[in-house]
C-alpha atoms as a PDB file:
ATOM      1  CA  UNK A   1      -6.173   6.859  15.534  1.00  0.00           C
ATOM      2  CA  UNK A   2      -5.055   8.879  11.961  1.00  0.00           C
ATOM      3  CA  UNK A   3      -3.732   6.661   9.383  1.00  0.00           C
ATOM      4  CA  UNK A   4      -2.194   7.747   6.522  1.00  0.00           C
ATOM      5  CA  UNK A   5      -1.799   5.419   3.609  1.00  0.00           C
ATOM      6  CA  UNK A   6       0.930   6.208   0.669  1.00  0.00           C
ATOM      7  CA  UNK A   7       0.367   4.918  -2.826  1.00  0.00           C
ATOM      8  CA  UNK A   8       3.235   2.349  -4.711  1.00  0.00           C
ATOM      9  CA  UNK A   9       6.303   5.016  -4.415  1.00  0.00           C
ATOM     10  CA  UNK A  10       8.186   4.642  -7.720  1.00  0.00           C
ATOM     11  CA  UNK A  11      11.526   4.601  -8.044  1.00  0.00           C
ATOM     12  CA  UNK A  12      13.906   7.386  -6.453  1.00  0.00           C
ATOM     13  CA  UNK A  13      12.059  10.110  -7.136  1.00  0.00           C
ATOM     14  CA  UNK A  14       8.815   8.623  -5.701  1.00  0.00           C
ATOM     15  CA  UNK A  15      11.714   8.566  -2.428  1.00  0.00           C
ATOM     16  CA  UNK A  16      12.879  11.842  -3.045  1.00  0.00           C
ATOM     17  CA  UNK A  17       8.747  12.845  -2.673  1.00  0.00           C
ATOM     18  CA  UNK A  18       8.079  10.715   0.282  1.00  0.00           C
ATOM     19  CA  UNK A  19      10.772  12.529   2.021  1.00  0.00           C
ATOM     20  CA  UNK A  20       9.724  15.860   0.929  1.00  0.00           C
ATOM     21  CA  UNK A  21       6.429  15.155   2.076  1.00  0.00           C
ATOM     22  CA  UNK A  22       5.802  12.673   4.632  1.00  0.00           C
ATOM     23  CA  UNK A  23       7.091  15.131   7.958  1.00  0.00           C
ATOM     24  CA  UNK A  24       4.349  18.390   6.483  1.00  0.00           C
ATOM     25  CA  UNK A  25       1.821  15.380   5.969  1.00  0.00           C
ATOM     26  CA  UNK A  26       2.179  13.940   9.559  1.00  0.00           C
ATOM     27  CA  UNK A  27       2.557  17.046  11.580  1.00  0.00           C
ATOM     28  CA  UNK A  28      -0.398  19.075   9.802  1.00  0.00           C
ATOM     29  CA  UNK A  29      -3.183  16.287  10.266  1.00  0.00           C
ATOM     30  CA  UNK A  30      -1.887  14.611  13.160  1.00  0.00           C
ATOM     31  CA  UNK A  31      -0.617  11.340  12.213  1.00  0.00           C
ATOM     32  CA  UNK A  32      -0.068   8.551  14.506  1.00  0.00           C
ATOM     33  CA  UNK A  33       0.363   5.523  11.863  1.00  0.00           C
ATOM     34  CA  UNK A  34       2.317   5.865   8.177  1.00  0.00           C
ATOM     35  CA  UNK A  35       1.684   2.532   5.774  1.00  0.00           C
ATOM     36  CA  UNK A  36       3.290   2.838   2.988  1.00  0.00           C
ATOM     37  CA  UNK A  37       3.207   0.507  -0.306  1.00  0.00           C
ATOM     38  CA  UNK A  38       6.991   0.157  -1.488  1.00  0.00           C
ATOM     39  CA  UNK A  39       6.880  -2.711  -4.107  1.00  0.00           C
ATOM     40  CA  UNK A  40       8.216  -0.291  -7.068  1.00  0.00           C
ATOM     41  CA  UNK A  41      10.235   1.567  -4.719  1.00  0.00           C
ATOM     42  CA  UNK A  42      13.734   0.606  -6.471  1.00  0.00           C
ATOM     43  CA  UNK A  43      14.191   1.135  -9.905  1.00  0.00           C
ATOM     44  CA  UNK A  44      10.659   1.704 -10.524  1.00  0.00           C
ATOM     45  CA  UNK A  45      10.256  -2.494 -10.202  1.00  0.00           C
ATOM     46  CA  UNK A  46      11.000  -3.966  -7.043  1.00  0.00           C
ATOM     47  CA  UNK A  47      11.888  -3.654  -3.333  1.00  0.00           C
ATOM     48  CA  UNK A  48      15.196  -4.216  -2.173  1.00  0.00           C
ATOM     49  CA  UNK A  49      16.709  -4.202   1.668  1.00  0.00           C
ATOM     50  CA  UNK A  50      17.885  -0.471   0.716  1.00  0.00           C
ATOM     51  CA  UNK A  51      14.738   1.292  -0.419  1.00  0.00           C
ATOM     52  CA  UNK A  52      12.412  -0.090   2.655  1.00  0.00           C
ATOM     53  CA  UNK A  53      14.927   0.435   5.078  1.00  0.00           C
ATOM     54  CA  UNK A  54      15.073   3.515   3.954  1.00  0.00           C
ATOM     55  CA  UNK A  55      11.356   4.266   4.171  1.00  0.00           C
ATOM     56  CA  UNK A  56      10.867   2.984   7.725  1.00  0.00           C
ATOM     57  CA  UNK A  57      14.159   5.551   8.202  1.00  0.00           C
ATOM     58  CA  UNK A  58      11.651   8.344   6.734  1.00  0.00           C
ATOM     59  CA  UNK A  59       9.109   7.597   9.014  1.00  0.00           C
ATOM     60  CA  UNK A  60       6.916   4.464   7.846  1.00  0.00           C
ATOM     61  CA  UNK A  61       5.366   2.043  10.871  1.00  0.00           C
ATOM     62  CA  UNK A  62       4.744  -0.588   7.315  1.00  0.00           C
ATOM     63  CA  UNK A  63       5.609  -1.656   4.498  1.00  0.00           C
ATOM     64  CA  UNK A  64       3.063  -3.550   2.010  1.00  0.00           C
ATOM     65  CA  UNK A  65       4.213  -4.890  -1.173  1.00  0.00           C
ATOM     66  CA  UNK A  66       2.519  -6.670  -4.180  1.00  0.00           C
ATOM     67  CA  UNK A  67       3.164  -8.700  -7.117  1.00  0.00           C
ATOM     68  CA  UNK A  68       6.938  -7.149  -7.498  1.00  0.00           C
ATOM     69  CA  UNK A  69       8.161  -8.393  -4.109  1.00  0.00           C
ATOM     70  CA  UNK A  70       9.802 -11.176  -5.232  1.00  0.00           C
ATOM     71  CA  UNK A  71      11.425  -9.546  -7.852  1.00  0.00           C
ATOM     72  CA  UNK A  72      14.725  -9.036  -5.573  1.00  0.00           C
ATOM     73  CA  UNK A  73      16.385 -11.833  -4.119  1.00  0.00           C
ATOM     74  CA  UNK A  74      17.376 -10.715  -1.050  1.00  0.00           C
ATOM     75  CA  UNK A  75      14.214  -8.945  -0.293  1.00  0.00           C
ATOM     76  CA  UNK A  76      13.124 -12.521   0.487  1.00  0.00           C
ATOM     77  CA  UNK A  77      15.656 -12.837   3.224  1.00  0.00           C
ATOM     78  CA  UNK A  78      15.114  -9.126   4.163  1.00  0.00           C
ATOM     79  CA  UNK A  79      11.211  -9.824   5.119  1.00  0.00           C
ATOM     80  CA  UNK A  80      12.258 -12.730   7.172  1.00  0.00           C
ATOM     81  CA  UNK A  81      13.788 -10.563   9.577  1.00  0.00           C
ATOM     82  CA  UNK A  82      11.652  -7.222   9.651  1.00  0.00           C
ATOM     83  CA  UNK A  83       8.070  -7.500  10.968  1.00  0.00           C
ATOM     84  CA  UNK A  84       7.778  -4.505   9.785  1.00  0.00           C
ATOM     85  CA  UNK A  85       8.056  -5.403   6.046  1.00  0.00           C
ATOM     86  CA  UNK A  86       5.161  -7.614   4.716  1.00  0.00           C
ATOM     87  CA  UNK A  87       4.224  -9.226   1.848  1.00  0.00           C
ATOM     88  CA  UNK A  88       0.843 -10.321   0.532  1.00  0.00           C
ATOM     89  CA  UNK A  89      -0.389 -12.687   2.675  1.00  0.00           C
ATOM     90  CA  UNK A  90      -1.768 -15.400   0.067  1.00  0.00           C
ATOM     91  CA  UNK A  91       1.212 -15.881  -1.756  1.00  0.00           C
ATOM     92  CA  UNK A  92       1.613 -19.974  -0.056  1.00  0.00           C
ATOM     93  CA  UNK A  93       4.777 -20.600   1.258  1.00  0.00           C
ATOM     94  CA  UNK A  94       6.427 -17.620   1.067  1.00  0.00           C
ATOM     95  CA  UNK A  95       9.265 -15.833   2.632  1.00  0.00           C
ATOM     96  CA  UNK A  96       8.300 -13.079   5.308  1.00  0.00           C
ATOM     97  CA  UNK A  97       4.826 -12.447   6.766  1.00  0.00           C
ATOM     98  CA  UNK A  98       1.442 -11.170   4.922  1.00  0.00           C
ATOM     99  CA  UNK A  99       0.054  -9.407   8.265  1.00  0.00           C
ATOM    100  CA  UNK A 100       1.467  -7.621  11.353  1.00  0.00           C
ATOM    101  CA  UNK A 101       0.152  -6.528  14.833  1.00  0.00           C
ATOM    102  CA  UNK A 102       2.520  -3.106  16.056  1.00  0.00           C
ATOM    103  CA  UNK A 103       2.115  -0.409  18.266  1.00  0.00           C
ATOM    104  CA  UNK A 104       1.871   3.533  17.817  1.00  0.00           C
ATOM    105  CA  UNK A 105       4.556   5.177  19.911  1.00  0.00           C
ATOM    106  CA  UNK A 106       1.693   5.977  22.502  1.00  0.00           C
ATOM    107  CA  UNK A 107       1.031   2.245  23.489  1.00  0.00           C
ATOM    108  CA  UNK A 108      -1.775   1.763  21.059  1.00  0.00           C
ATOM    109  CA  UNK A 109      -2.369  -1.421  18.963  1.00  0.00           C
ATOM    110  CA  UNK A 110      -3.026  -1.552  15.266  1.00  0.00           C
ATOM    111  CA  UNK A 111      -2.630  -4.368  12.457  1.00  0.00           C
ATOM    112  CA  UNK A 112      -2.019  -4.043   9.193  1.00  0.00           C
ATOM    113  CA  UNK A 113      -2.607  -6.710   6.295  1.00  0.00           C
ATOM    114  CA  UNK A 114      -1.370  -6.847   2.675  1.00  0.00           C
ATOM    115  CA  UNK A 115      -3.439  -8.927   0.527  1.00  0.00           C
ATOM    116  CA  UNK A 116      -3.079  -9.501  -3.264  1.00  0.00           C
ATOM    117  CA  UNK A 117      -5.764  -9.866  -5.757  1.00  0.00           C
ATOM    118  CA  UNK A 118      -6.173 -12.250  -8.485  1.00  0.00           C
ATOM    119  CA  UNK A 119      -8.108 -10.917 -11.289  1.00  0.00           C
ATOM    120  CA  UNK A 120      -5.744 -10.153 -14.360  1.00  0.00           C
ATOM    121  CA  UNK A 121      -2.706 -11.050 -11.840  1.00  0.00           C
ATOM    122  CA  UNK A 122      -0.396 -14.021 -11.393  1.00  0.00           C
ATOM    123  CA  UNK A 123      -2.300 -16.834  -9.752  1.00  0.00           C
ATOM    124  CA  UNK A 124      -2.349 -17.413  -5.521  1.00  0.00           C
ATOM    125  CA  UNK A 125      -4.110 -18.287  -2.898  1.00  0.00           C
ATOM    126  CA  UNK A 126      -7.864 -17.205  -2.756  1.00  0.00           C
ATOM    127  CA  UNK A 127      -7.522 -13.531  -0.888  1.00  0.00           C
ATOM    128  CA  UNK A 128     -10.436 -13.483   0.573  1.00  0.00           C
ATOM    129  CA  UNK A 129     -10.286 -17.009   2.167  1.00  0.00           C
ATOM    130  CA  UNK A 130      -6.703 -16.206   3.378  1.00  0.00           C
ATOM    131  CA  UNK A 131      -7.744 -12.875   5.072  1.00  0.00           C
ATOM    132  CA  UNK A 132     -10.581 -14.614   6.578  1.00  0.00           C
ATOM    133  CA  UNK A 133      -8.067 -17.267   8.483  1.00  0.00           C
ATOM    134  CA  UNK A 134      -5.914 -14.373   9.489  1.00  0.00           C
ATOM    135  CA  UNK A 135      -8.256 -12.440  10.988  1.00  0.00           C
ATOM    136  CA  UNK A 136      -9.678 -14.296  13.892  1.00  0.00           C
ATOM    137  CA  UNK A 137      -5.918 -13.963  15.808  1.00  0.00           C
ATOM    138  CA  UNK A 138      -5.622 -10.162  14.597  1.00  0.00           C
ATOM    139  CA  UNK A 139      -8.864  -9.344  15.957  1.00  0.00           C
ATOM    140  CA  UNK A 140      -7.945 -10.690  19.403  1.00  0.00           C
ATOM    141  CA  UNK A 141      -5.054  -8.412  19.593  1.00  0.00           C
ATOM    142  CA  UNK A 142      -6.802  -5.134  18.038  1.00  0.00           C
ATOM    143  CA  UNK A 143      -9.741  -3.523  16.396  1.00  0.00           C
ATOM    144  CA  UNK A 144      -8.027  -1.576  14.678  1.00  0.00           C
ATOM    145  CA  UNK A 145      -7.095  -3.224  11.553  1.00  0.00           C
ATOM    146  CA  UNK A 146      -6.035  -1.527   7.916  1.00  0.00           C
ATOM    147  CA  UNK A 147      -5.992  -3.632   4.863  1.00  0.00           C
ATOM    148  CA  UNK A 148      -4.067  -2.716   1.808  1.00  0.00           C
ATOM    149  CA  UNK A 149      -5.611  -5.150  -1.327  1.00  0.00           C
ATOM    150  CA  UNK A 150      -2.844  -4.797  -4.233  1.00  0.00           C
ATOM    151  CA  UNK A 151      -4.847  -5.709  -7.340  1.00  0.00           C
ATOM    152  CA  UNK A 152      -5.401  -5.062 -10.587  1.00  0.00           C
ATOM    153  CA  UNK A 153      -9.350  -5.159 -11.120  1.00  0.00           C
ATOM    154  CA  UNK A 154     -11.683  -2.609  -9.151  1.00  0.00           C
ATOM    155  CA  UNK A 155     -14.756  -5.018  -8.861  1.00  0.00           C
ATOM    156  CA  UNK A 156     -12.335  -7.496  -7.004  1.00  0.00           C
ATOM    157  CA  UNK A 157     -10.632  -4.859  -4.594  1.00  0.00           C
ATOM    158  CA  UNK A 158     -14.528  -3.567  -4.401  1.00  0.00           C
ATOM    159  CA  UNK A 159     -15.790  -6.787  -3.272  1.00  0.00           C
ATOM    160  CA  UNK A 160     -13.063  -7.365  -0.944  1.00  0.00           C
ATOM    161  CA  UNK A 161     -14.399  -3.271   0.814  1.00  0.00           C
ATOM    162  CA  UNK A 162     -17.773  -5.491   1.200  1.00  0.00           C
ATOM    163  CA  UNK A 163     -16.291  -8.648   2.493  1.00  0.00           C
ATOM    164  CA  UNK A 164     -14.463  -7.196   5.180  1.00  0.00           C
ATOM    165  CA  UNK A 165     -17.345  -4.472   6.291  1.00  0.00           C
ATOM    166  CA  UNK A 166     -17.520  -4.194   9.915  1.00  0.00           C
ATOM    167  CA  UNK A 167     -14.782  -6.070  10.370  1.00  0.00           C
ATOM    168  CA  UNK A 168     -11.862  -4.390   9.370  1.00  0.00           C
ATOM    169  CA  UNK A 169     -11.136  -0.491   9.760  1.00  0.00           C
ATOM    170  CA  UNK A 170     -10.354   0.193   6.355  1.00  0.00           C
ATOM    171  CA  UNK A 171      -9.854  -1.652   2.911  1.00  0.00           C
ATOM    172  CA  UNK A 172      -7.741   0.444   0.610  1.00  0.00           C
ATOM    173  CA  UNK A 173      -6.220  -0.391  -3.168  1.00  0.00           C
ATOM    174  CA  UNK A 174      -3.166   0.308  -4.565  1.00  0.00           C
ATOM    175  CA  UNK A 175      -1.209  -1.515  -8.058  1.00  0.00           C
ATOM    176  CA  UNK A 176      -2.639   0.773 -10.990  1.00  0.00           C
ATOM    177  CA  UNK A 177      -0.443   3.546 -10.031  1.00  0.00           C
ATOM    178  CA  UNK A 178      -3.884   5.667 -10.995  1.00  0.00           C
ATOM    179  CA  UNK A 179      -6.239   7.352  -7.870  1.00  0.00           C
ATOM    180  CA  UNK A 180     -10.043   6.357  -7.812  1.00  0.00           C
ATOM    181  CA  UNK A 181     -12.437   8.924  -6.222  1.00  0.00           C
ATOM    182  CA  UNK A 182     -14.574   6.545  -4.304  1.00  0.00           C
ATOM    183  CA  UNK A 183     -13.672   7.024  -0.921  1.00  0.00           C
ATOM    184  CA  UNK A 184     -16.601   6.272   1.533  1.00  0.00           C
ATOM    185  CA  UNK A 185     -17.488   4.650   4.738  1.00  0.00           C
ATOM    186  CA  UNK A 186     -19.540   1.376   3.965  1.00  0.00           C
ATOM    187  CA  UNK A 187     -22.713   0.931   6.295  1.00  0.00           C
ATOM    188  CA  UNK A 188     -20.514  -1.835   8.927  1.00  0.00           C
ATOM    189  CA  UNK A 189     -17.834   1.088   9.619  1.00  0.00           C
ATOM    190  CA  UNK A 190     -15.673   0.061   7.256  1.00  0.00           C
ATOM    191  CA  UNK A 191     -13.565   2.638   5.213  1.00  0.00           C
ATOM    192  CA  UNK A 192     -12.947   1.782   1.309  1.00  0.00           C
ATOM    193  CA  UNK A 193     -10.788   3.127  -1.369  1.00  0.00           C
ATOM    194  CA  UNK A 194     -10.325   1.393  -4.750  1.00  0.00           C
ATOM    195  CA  UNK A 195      -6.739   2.528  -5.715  1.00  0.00           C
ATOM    196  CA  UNK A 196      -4.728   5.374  -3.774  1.00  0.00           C
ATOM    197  CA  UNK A 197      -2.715   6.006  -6.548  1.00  0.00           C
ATOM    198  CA  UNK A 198       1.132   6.836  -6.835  1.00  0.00           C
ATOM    199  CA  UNK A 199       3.810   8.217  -5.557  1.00  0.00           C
ATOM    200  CA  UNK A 200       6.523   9.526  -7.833  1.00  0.00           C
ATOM    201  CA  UNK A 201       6.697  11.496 -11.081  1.00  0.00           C
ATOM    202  CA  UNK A 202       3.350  12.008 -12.947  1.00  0.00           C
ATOM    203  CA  UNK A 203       5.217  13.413 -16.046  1.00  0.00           C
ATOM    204  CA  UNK A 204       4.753   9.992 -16.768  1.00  0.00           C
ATOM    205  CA  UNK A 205       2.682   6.820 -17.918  1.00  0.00           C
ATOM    206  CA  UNK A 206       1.798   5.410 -14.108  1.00  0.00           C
ATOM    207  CA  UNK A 207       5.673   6.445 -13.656  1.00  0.00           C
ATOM    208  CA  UNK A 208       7.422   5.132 -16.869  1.00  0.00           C
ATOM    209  CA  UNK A 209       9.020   7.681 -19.170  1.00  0.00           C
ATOM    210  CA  UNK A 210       6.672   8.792 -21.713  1.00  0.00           C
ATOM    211  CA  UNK A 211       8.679   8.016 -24.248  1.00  0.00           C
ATOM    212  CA  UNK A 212       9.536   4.719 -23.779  1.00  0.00           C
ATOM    213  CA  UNK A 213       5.911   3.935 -22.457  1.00  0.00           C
ATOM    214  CA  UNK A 214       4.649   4.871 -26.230  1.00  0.00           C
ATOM    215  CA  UNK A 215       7.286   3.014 -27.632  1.00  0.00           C
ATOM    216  CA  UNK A 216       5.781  -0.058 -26.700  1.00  0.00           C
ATOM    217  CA  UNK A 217       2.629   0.596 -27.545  1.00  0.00           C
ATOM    218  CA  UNK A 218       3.059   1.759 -30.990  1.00  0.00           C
ATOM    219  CA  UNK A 219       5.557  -0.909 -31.789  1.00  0.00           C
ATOM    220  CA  UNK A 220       4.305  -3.774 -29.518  1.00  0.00           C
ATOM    221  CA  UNK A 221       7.473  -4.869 -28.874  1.00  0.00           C
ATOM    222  CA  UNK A 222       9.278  -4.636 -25.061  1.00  0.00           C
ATOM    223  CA  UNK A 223      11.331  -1.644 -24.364  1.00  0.00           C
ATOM    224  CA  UNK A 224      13.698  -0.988 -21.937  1.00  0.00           C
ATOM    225  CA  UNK A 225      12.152   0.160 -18.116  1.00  0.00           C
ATOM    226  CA  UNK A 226      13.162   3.794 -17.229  1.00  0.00           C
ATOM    227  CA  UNK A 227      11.358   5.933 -14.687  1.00  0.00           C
ATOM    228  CA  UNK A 228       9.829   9.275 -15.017  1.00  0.00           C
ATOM    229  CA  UNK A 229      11.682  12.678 -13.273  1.00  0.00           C
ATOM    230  CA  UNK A 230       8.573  15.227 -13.512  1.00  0.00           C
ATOM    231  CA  UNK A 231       6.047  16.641 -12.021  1.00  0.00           C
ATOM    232  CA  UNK A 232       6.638  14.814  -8.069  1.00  0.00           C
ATOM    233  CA  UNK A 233       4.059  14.210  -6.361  1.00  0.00           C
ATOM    234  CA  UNK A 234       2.566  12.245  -3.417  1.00  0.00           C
ATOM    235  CA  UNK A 235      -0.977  10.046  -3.351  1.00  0.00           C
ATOM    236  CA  UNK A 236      -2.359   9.410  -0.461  1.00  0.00           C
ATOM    237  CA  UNK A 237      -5.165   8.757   1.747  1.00  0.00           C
ATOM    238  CA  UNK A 238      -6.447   9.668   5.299  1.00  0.00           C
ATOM    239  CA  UNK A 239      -8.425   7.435   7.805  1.00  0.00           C
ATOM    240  CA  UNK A 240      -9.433   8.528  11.054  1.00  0.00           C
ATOM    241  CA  UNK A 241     -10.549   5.801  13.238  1.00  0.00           C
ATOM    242  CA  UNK A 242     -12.151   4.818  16.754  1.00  0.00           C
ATOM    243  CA  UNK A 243      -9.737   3.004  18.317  1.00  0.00           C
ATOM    244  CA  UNK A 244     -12.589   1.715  20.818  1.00  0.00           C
ATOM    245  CA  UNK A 245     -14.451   0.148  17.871  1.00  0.00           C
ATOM    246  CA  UNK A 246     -12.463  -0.331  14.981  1.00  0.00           C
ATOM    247  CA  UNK A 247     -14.614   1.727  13.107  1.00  0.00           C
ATOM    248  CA  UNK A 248     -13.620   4.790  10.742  1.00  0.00           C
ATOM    249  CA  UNK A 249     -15.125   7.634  11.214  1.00  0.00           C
ATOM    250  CA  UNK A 250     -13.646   9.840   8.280  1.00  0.00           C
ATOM    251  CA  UNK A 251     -11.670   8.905   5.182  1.00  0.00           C
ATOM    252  CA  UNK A 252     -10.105  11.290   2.985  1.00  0.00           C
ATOM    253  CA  UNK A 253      -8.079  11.627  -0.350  1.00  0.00           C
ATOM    254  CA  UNK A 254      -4.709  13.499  -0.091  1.00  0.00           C
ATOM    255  CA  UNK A 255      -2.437  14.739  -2.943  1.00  0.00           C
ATOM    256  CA  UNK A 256       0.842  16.598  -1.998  1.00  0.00           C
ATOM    257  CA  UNK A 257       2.973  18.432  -4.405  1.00  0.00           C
ATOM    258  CA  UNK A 258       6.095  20.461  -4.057  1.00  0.00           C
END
């Protein structure tokens, strides 16, 4: 099975590059699963019932999210009602779900979970004991099993790659909007990237207009939120996996541009 994973798309134009790209990206390596983080997908900020049903329109099996999900009230009620919408699965008593089992149009079986760190982040529920509830039911239904860790802090989203070895198929990181280059297969078959990056304008500061990004740092004072226009481009990453095993047998780092 060939998974491609797409890095937080910002805003409209990180929309406007999805859509540009995602058909060339799935038809020239053969893609039979698209998982897509959308949690700055509107307005550079949040998720609403618009943007994701938009992105499953374009061609995404799921959506992950991240500490901006509940930014939009009625993407609460929207993830209720769409399996294939998740949010982290350690926020406690949430809205929605933080894990999903689907199926590829060919009758195969993969999961996908979204899991949130805590390191420099908003206080939840432990990740790694959360994923480690979830997993025994998911890996009754399928070996096959892709793990998207939105955090902040690289040892964290590291130690997760090592916590889940062998057991997952991949562990990849998205939230600081900036691509690591530490793709690798760990020694249990598990694939690991730290961050995939972003999707959207890189004319930017991780998608903000410069301007208004060095605003606020040479003043330190807020500044209004306004998303970049230039230089589109798309982040993502590439897992092939055995879907006897579970186990990935390639990972690789893709960057589309127009």
């Amino acid at each position: 099975m060939i998974v491609l994973g797409i890095g937080d798309v910002i805003g409209r134009p990180g929309r406007d590059a999805l859509r540009a790209a995602l058909p060339a990206l799935k038809q020239k390596h053969a893609v039979d699963v698209v998982v897509v983080n959308a949690e700055n997908s509107a307005g550079g900020l949040v998720t609403t019932p618009e943007t994701a049903g938009d992105m499953l329109d374009l061609g995404a099996d799921a959506l992950t999210g991240g500490n901006h999900t509940w930014k939009h009230r009625e993407y609460g009620p929207y993830l209720e009602s769409h399996v294939r919408a998740l949010r982290p699965l350690n926020y406690p008593d949430a809205p929605g779900r933080g894990s999903g089992v689907y199926t590829t149009k060919d009758g195969r079986v993969f999961a996908v979970v979204n899991l949130i760190g805590r390191t420099f982040m908003e206080p939840v529920e432990n990740p790694f004991r959360a994923v480690e509830r979830a997993l025994g039911d998911i890996g009754a239904q399928t070996k096959v099993i892709v793990v998207d860790m939105h955090g902040e802090a690289s040892s964290e989203k590291r130690a997760m790659g090592w916590h889940l070895d062998g057991r997952v198929s991949v562990v990849w990181g998205t939230h600081t909007h900036v691509p690591t280059a530490d793709e690798e297969i760990l020694p249990g078959g598990t694939a690991y990237l730290g961050d995939i990056g972003m999707t959207g304008p890189y004319a930017s500061v991780i998608g903000l207009d410069p301007a208004h990004a060095v605003k606020k740092f040479v003043t330190s004072r807020p500044t209004s939120y306004k998303v970049a226009e230039g230089n589109l481009q798309v982040r993502a990453v590439l897992v092939d996996i055995d879907d006897a095993t579970g186990k990935a047998r390639a990972i690789e780092r893709l960057t589309w541009k127009p």
